[in-house]
N, C-alpha and C. Protein backbone atom coordinates (compact mmCIF):
# COMPACT_ATOMS: atom_id res chain seq x y z
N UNK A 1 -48.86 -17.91 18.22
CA UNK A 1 -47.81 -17.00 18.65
C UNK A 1 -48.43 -15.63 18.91
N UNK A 2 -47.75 -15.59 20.21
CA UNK A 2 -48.32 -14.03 20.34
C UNK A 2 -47.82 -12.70 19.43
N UNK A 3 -48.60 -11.67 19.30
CA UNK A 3 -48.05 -10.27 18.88
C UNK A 3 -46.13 -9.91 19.14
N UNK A 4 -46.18 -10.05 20.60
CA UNK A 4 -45.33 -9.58 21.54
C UNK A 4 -44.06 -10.72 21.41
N UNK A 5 -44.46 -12.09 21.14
CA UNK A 5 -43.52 -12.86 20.82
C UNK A 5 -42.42 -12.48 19.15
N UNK A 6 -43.40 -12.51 18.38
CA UNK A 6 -43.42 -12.15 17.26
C UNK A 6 -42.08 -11.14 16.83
N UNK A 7 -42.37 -9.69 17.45
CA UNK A 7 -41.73 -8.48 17.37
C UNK A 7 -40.61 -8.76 18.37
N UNK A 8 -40.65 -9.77 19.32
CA UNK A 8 -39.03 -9.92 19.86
C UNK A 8 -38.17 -11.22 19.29
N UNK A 9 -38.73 -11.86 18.07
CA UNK A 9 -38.06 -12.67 17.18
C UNK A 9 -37.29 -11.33 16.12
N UNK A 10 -38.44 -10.67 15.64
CA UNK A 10 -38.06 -9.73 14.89
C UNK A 10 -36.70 -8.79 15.41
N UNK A 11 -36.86 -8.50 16.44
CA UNK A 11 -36.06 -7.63 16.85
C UNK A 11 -34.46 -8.78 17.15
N UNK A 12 -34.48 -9.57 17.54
CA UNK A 12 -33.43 -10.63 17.83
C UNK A 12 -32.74 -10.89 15.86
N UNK A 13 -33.91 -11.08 14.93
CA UNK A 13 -33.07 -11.40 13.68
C UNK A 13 -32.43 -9.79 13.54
N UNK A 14 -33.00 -8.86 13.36
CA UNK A 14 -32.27 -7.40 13.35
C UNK A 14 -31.16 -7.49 13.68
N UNK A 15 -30.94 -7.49 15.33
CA UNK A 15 -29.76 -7.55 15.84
C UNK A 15 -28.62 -8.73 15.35
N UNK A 16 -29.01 -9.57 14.94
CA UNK A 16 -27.59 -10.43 14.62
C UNK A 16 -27.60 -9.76 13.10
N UNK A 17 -28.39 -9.81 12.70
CA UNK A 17 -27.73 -8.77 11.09
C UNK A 17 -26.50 -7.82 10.85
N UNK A 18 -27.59 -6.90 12.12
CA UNK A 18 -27.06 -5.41 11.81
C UNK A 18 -25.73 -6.04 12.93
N UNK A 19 -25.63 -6.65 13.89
CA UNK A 19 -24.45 -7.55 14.36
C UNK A 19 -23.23 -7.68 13.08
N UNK A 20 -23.76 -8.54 12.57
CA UNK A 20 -23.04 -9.11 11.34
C UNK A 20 -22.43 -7.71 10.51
N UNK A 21 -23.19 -6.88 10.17
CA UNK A 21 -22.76 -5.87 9.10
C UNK A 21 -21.64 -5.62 9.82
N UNK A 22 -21.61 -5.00 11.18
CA UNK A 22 -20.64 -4.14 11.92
C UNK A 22 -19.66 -4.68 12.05
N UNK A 23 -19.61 -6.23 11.92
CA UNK A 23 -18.28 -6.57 12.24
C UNK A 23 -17.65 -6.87 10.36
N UNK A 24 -18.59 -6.67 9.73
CA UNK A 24 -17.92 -6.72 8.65
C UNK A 24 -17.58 -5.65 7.87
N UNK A 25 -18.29 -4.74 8.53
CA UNK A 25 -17.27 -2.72 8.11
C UNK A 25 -16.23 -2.92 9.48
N UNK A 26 -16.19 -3.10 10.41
CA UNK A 26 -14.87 -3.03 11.25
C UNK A 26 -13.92 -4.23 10.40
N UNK A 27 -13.85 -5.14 9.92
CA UNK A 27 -13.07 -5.56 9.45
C UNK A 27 -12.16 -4.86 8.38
N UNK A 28 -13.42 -4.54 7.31
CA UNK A 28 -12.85 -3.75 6.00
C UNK A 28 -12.18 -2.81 6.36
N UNK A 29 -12.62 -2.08 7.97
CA UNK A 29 -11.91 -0.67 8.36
C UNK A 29 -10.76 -1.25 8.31
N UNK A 30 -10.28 -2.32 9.32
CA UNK A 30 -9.29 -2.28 9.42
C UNK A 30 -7.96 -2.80 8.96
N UNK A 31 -8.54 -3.15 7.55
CA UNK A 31 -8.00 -3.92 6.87
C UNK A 31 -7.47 -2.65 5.92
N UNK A 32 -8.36 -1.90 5.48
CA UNK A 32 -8.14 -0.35 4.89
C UNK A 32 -6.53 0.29 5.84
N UNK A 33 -6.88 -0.09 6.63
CA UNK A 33 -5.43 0.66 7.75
C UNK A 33 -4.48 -0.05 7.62
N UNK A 34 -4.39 -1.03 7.62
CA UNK A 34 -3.49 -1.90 7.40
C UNK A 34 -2.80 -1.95 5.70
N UNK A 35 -3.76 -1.54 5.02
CA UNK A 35 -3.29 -1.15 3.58
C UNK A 35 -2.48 -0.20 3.57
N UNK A 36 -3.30 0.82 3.99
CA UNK A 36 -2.30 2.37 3.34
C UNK A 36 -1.24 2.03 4.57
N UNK A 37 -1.44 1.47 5.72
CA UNK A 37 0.00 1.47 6.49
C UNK A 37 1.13 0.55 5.80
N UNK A 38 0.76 -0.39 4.89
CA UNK A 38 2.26 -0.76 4.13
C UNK A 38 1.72 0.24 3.01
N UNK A 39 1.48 0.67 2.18
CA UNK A 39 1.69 1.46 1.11
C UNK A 39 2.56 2.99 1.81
N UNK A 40 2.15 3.22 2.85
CA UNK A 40 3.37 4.34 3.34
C UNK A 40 4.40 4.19 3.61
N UNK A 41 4.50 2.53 3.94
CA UNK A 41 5.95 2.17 4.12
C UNK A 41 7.12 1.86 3.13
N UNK A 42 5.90 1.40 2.04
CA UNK A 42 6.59 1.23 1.05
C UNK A 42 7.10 2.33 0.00
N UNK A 43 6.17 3.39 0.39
CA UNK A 43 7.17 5.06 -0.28
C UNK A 43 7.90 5.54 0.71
N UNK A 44 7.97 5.50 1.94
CA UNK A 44 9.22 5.64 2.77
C UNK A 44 9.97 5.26 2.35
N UNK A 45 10.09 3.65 1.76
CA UNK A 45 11.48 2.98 1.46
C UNK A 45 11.94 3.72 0.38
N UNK A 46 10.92 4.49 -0.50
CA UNK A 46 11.72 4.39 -1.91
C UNK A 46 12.09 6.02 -1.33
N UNK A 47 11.79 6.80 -0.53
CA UNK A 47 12.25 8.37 -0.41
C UNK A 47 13.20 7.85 0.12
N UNK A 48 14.02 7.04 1.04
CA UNK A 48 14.83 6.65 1.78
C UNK A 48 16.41 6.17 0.76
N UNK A 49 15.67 5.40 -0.10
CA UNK A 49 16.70 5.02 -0.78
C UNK A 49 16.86 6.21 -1.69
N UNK A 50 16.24 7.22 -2.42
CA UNK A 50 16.47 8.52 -2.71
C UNK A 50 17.35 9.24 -2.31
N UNK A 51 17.23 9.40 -1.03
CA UNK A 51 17.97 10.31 -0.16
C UNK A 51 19.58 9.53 -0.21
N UNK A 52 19.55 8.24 -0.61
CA UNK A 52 21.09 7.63 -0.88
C UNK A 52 21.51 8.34 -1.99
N UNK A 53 21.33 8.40 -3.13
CA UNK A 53 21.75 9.03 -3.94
C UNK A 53 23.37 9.52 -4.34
N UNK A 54 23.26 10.68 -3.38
CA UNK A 54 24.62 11.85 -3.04
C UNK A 54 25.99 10.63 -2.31
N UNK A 55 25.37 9.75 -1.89
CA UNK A 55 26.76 8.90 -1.19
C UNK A 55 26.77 7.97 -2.33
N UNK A 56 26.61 7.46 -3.61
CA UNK A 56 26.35 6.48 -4.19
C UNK A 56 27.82 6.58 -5.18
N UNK A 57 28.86 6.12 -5.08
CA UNK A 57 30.21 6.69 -5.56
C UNK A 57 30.32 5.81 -7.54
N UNK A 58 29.74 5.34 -7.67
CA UNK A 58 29.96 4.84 -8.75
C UNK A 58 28.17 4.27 -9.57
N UNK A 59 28.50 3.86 -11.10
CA UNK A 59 27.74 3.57 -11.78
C UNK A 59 26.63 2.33 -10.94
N UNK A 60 27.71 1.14 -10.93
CA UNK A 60 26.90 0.15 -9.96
C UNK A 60 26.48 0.29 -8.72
N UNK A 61 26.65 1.38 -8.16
CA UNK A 61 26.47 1.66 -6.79
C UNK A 61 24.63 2.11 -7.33
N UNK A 62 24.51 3.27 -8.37
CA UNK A 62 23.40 4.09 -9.00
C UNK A 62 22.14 2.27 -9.82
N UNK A 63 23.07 1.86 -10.18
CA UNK A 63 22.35 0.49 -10.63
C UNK A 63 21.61 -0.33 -9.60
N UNK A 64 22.55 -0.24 -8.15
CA UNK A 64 21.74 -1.10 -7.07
C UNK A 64 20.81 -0.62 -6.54
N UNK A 65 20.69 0.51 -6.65
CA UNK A 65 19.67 1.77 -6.17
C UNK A 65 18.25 1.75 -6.82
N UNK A 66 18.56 1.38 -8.16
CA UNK A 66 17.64 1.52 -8.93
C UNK A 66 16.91 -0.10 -8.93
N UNK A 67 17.78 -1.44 -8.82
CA UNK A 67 17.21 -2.54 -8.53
C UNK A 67 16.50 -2.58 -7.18
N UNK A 68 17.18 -2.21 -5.94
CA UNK A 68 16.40 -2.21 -4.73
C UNK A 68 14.85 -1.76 -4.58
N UNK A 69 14.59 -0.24 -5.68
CA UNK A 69 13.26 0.34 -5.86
C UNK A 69 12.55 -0.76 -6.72
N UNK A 70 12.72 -1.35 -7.82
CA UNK A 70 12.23 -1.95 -8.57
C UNK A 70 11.75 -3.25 -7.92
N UNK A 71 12.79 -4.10 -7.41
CA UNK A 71 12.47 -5.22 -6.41
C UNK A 71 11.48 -5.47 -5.04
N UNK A 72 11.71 -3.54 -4.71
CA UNK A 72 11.05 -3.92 -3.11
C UNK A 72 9.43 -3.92 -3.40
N UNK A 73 9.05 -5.09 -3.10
CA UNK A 73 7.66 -5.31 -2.96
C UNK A 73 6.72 -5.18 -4.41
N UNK A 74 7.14 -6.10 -5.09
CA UNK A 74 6.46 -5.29 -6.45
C UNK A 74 4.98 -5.24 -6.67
N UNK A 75 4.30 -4.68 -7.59
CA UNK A 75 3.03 -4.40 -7.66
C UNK A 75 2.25 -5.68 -7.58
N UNK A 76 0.82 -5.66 -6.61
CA UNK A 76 0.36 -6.85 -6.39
C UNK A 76 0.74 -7.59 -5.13
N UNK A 77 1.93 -7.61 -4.41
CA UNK A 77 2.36 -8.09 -3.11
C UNK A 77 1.61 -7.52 -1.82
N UNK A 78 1.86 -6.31 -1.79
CA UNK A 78 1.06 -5.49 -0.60
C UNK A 78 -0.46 -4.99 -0.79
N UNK A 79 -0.54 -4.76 -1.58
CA UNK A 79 -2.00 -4.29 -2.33
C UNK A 79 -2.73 -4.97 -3.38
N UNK A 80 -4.30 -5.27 -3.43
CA UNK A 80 -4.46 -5.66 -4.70
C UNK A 80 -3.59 -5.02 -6.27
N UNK A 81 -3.34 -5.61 -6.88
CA UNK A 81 -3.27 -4.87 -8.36
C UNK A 81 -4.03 -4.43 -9.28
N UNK A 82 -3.47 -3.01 -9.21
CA UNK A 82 -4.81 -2.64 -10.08
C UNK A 82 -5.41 -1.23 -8.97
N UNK A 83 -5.47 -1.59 -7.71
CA UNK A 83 -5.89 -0.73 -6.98
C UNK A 83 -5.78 0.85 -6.69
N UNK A 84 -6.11 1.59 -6.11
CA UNK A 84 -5.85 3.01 -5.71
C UNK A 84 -4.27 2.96 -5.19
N UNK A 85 -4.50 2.15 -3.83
CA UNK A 85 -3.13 2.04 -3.72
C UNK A 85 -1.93 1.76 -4.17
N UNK A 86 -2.21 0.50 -5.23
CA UNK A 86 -1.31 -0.07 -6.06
C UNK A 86 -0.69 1.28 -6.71
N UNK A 87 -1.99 1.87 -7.83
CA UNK A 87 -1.44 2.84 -8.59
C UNK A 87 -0.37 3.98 -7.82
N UNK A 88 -1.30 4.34 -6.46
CA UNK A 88 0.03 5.24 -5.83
C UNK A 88 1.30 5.08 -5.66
N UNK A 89 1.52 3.31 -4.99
CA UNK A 89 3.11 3.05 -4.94
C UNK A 89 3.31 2.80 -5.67
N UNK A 90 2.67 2.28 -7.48
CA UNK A 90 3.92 2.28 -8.34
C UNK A 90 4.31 3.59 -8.51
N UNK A 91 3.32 4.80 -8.95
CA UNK A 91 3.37 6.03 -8.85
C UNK A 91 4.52 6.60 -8.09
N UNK A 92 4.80 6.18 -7.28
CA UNK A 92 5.82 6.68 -5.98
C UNK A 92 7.28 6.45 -6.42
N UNK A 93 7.15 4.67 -7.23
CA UNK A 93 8.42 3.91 -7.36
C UNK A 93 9.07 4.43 -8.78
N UNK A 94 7.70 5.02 -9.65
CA UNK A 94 8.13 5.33 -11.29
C UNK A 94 8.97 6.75 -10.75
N UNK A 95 8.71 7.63 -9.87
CA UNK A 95 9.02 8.58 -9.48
C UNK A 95 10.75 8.88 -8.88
N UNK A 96 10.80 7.70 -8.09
CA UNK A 96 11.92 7.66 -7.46
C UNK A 96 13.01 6.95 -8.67
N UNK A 97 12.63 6.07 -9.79
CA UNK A 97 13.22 5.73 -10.63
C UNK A 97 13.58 6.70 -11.72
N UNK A 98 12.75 7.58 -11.71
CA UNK A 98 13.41 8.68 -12.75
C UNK A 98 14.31 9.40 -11.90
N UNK A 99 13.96 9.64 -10.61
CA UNK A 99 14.63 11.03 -9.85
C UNK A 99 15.93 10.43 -10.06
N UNK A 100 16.26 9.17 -9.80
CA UNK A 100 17.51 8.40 -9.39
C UNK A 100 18.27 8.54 -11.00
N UNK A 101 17.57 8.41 -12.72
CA UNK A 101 17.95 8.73 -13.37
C UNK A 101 18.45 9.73 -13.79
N UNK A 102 17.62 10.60 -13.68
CA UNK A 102 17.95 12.46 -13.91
C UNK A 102 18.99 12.83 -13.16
N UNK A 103 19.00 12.39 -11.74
CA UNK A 103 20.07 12.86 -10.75
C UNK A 103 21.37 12.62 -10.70
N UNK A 104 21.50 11.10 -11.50
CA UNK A 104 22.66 10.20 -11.37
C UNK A 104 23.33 10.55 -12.39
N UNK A 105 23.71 11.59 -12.65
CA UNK A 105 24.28 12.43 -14.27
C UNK A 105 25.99 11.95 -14.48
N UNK A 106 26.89 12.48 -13.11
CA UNK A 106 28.00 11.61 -13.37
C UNK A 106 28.10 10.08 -13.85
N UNK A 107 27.21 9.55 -13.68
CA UNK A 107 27.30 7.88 -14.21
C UNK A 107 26.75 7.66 -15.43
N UNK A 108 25.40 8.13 -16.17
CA UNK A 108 24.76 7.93 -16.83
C UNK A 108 24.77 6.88 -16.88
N UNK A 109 23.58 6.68 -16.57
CA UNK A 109 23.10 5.15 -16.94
C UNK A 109 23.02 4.45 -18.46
N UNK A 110 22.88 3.60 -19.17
CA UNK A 110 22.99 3.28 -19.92
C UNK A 110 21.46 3.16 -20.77
């Protein structure tokens, strides 16, 4: 085998490597996007149902409010568990579950 043969084997294994890597950071990229894009959706939902609050005319009305946050998507469904993200949307959901407590003063919850 020549010199010249040699260094264009070399250069051919390179390229499917460094091939390979790229499509496996474009994956992770976009799999990363696809994460935090349901983890934003899923604190939209819970600011959303927040913002119900003020129309919520009774105790069980304040109870369904508080099951809908708890139910939607629970930890582990959208995100690994355990994760950055995870921790943020429960973070988000423990948040909206107190606000909905503290706020909901005519009913007191039980």
């Amino acid at each position: 085998m020549s010199k010249t043969w040699k260094m264009r084997k070399l250069q051919v294994i390179l390229l499917v490597i460094l091939s390979g890597v790229l499509l496996l950071q474009s994956y992770r990229l976009w799999s990363l996007h696809l994460q935090v894009a349901q983890a934003e959706e899923q604190i939209f939902f819970f600011e959303e149902t927040q913002a119900l609050l003020p129309k919520q005319k009774t105790s069980a009305d304040v109870e369904e409010l508080i099951a809908a946050v708890e139910r939607y998507y629970p930890s582990g469904t959208k995100q690994k568990t355990g994760s950055h993200l995870d921790r943020i949307v429960e973070a988000a959901r423990k948040r909206t579950i107190d606000y909905i407590n503290t706020n909901s003063i005519p009913f007191q919850r039980k």
